[in-house]
Protein backbone atom coordinates (compact mmCIF):
# COMPACT_ATOMS: atom_id res chain seq x y z
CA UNK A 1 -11.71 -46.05 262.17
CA UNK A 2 -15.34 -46.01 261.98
CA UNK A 3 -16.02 -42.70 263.52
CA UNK A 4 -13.12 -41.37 261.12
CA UNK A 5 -14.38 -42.54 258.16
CA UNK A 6 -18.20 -41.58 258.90
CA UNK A 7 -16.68 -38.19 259.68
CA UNK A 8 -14.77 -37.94 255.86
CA UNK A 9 -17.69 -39.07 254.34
CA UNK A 10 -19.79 -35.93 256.15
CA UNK A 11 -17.35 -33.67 254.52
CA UNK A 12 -17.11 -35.35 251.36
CA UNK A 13 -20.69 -34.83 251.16
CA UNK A 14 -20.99 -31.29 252.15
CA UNK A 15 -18.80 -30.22 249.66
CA UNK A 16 -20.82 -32.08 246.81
CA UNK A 17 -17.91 -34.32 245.89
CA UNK A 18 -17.98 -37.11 244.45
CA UNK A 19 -15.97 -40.34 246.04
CA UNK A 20 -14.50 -40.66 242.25
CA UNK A 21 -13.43 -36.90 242.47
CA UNK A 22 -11.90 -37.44 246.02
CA UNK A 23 -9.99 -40.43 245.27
CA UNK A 24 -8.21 -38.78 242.71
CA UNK A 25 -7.56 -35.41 245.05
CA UNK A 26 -5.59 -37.72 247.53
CA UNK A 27 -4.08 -40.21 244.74
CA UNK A 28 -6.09 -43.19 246.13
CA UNK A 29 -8.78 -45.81 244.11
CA UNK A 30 -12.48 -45.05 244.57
CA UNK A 31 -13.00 -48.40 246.11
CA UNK A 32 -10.44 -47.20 248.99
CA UNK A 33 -12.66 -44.09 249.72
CA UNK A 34 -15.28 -46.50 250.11
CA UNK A 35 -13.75 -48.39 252.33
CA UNK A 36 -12.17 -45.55 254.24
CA UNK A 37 -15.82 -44.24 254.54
CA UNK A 38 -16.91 -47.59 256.14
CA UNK A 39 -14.24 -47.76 258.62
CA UNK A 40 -12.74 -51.11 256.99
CA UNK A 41 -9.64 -49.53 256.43
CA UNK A 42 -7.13 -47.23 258.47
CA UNK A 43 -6.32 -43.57 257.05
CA UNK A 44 -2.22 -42.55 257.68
CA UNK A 45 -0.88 -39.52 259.01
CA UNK A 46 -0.25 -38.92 255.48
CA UNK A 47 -3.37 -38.89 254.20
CA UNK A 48 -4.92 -37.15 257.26
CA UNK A 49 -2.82 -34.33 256.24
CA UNK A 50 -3.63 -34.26 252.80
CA UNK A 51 -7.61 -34.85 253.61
CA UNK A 52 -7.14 -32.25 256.26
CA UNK A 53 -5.92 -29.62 253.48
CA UNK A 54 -8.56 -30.94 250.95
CA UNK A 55 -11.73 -29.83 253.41
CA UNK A 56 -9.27 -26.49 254.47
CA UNK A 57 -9.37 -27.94 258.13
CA UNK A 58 -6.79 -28.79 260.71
CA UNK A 59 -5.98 -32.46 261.11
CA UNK A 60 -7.54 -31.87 264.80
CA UNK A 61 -10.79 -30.52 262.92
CA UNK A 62 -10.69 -32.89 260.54
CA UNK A 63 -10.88 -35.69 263.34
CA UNK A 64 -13.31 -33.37 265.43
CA UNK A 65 -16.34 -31.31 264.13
CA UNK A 66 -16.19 -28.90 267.54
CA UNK A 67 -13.27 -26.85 265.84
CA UNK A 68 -16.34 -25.71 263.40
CA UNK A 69 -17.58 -22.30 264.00
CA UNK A 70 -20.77 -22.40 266.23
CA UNK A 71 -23.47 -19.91 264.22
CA UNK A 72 -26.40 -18.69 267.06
CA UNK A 73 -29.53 -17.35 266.36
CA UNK A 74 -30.52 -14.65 268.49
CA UNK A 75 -32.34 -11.50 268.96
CA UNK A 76 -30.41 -8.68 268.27
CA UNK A 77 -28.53 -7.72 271.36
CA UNK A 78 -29.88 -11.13 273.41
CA UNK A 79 -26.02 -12.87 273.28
CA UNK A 80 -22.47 -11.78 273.24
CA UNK A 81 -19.63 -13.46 271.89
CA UNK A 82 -17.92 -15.33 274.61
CA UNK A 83 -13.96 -14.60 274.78
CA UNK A 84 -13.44 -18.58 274.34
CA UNK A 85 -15.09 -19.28 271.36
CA UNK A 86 -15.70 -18.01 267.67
CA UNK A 87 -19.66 -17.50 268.00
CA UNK A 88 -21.38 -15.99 264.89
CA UNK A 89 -24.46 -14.39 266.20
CA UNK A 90 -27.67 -13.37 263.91
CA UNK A 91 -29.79 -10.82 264.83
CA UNK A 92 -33.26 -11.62 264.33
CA UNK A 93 -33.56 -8.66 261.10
CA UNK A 94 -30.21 -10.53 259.73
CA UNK A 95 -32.29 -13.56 260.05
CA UNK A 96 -35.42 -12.42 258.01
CA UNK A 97 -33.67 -10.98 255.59
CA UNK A 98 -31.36 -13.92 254.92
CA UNK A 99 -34.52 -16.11 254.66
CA UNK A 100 -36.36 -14.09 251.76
CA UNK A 101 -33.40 -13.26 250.00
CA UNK A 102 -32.46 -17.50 249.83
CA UNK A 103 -36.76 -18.07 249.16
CA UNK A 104 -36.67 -15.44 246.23
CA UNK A 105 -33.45 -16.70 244.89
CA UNK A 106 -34.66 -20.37 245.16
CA UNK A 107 -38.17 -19.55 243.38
CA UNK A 108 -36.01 -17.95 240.55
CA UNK A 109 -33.51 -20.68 239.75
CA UNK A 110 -34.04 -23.59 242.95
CA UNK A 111 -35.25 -25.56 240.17
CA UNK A 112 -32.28 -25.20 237.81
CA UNK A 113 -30.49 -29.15 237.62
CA UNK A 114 -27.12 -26.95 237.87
CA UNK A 115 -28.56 -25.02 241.03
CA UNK A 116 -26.87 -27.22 244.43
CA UNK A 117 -25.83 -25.74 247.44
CA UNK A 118 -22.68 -25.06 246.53
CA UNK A 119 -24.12 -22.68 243.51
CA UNK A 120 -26.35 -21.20 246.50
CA UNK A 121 -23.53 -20.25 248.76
CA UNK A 122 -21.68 -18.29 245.97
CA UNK A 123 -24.81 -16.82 244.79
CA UNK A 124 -24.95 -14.85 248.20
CA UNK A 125 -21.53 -14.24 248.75
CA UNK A 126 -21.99 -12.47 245.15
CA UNK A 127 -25.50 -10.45 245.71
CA UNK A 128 -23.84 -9.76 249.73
CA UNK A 129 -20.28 -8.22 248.43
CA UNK A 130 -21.65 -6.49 244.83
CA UNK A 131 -24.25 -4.65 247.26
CA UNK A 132 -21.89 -3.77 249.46
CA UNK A 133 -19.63 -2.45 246.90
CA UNK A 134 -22.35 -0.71 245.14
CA UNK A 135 -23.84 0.92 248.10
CA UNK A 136 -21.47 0.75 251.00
CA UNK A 137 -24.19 -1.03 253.35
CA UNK A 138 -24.72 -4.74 253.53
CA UNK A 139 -27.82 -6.88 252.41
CA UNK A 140 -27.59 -9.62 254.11
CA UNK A 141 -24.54 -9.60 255.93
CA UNK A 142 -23.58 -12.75 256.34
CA UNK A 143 -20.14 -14.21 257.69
CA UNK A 144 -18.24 -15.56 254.39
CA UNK A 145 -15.17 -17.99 255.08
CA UNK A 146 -12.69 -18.45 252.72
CA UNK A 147 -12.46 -22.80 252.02
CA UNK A 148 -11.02 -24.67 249.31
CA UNK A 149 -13.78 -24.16 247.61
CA UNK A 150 -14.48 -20.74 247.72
CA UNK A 151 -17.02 -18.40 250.34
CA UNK A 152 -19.03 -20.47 252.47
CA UNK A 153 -21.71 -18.49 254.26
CA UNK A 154 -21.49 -19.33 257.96
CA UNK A 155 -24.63 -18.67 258.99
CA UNK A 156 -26.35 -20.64 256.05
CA UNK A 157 -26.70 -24.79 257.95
CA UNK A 158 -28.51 -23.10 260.87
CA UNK A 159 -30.91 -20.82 259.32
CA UNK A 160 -31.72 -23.25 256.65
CA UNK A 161 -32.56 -26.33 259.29
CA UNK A 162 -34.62 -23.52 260.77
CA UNK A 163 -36.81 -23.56 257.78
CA UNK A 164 -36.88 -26.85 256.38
CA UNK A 165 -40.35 -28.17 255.75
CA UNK A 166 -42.33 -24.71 256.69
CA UNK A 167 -40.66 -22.91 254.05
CA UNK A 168 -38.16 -25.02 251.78
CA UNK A 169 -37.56 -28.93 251.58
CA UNK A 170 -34.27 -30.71 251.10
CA UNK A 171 -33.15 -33.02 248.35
CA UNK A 172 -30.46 -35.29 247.69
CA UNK A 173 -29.38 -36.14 244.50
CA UNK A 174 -26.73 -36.21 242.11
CA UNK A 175 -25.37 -34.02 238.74
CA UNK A 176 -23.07 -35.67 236.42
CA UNK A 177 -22.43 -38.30 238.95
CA UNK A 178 -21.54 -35.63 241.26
CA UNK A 179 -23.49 -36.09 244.66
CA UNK A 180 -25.91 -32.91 245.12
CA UNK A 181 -28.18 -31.21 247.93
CA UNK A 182 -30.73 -29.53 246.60
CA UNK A 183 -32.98 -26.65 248.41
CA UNK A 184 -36.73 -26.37 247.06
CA UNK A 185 -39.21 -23.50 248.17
CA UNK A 186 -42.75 -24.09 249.37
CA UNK A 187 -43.34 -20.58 249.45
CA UNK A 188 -43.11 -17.26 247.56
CA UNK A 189 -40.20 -14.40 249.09
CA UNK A 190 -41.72 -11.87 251.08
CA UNK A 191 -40.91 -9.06 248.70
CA UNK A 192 -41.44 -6.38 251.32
CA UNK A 193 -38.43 -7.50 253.45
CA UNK A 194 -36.36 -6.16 250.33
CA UNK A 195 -36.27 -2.99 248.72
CA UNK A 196 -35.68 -2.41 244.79
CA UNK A 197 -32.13 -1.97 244.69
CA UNK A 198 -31.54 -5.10 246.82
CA UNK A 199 -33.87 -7.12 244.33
CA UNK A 200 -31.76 -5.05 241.64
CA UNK A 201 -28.44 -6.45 242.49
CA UNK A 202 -29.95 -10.31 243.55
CA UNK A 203 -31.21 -10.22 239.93
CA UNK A 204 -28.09 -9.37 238.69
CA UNK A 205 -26.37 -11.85 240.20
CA UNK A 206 -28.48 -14.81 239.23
CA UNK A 207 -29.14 -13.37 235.51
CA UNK A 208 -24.95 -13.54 235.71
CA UNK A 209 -24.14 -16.82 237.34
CA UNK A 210 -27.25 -19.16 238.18
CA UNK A 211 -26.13 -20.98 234.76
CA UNK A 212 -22.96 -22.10 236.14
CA UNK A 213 -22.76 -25.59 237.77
CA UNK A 214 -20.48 -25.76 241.33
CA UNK A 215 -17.21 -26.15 239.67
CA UNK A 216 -17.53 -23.29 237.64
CA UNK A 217 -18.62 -20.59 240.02
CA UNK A 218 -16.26 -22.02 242.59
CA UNK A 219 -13.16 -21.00 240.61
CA UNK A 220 -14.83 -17.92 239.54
CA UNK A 221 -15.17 -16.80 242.71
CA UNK A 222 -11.48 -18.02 243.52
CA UNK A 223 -10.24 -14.75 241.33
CA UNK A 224 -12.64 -12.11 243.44
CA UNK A 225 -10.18 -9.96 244.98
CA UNK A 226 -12.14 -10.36 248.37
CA UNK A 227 -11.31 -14.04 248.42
CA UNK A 228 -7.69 -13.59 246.81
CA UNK A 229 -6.68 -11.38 250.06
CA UNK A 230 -8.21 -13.59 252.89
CA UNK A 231 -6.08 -16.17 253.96
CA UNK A 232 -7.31 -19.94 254.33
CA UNK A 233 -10.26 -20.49 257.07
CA UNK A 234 -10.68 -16.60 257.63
CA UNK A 235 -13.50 -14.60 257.48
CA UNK A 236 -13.55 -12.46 254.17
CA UNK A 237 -13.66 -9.01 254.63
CA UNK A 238 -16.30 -7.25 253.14
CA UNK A 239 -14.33 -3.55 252.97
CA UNK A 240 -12.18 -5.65 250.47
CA UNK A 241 -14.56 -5.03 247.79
CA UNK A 242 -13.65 -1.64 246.79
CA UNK A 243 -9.94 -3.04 245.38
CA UNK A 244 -12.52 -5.57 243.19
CA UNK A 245 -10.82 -5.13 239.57
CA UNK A 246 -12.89 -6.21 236.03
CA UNK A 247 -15.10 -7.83 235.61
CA UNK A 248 -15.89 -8.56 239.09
CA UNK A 249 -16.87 -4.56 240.41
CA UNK A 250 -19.85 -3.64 239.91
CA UNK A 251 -19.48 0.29 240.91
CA UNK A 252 -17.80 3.15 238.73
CA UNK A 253 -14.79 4.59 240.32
CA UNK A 254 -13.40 8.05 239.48
């Protein structure tokens, strides 16, 4: 029960939600979560199912964190994708690139009391998929998967404990009650790692959506055609862009 409960409470966490909000998502009291959490009381099948759905996870990877996607930083061309396994691998340019773009975007609006990492995930799904739409080559190009709560990037845990306290430090806190991790910079972007019309379209985004708190962008990003066609735990595809309808497309088509 322990190791069950430590394991919800990791995923309840991750996804920024509250115990309050998760109680009422599986029709139980807060105090139960609590002690579901602490392993002082047992979770049914039932419930396993319904948590499983909740965190858009089998009840095996619910109960298991190895059904996750492993995410490998590498040089480009160093590993291959072993036939067993889902292995996301980023080339060492993908790398760089991710980490300015996520320093510029958190010296822009890190600081914002709406601005968790929920809010940061769909802020580069949106600045990876408008670019691509825009100019038919990627930015980024990260590995988006479509969850309950909308494009997670893949890559982003790995790369980000790869920088923590060289280039950005981690805090926890909470908004509107709502537990919250936070991502602060101790550095400026490299701006030469991006040219204009990739800061172009990262301004855009943020001047569009850094105002939103995780709730709100989450369920605007739920009506992006790119997440509407990608069925539950897949990869998004980013050729999906170009069926984008208004006011999500940001290209004009003859």
């Amino acid at each position: 029960m322990v190791e069950i409960g430590r394991r919800i409470k990791e995923l309840r966490e991750r996804a920024e939600v509250s115990q309050q909000r998760l109680a009422g998502m599986l029709g139980v009291s807060r105090p139960t979560i609590t002690q579901i959490e602490k392993g002082k009381r047992k979770v049914s099948s039932d419930e396993l199912a319904k948590l499983a759905q909740i965190f858009n996870l089998s009840v095996e990877g619910l109960l298991c964190s190895e059904e996750e996607l492993e995410v490998v930083l590498v040089e480009a061309g160093g590993e291959k994708k072993p036939e067993s396994q889902l292995r996301i691998s980023v080339p060492r340019r993908n790398l760089e690139k991710f980490r300015e773009v996520l320093l510029y975007i958190l010296n822009r609006v890190g600081a914002r009391p709406n601005v968790g990492e929920t809010v940061i995930y769909k802020l580069l799904y949106f600045i990876d998929f408008d670019f691509y739409e825009k100019y038919e080559e990627q930015l980024i190009g990260a590995t988006y998967i479509k969850n309950h709560y909308g494009p997670t990037p893949v890559e982003f845990k790995k790369i980000v404990d790869a920088m923590l306290d060289k280039d950005i430090v981690k805090v926890r806190n909470s908004y509107f009650d709502y537990p919250q991790t936070k991502y602060l910079p101790l550095r400026k972007a490299d701006l030469s790692m991006m040219r204009a019309s990739e800061i172009e379209i990262i301004d855009s985004v943020l001047n569009r959506l850094a105002d939103m708190n995780a709730a709100q962008i989450s369920e605007y990003s739920h009506n992006d055609v790119p997440w509407l066609t990608t069925g539950d735990g897949e990869v998004i595809e980013y050729e999906s862009v170009f069926y984008r309808t208004f006011p999500y497309s940001v290209r004009e088509y003859e």
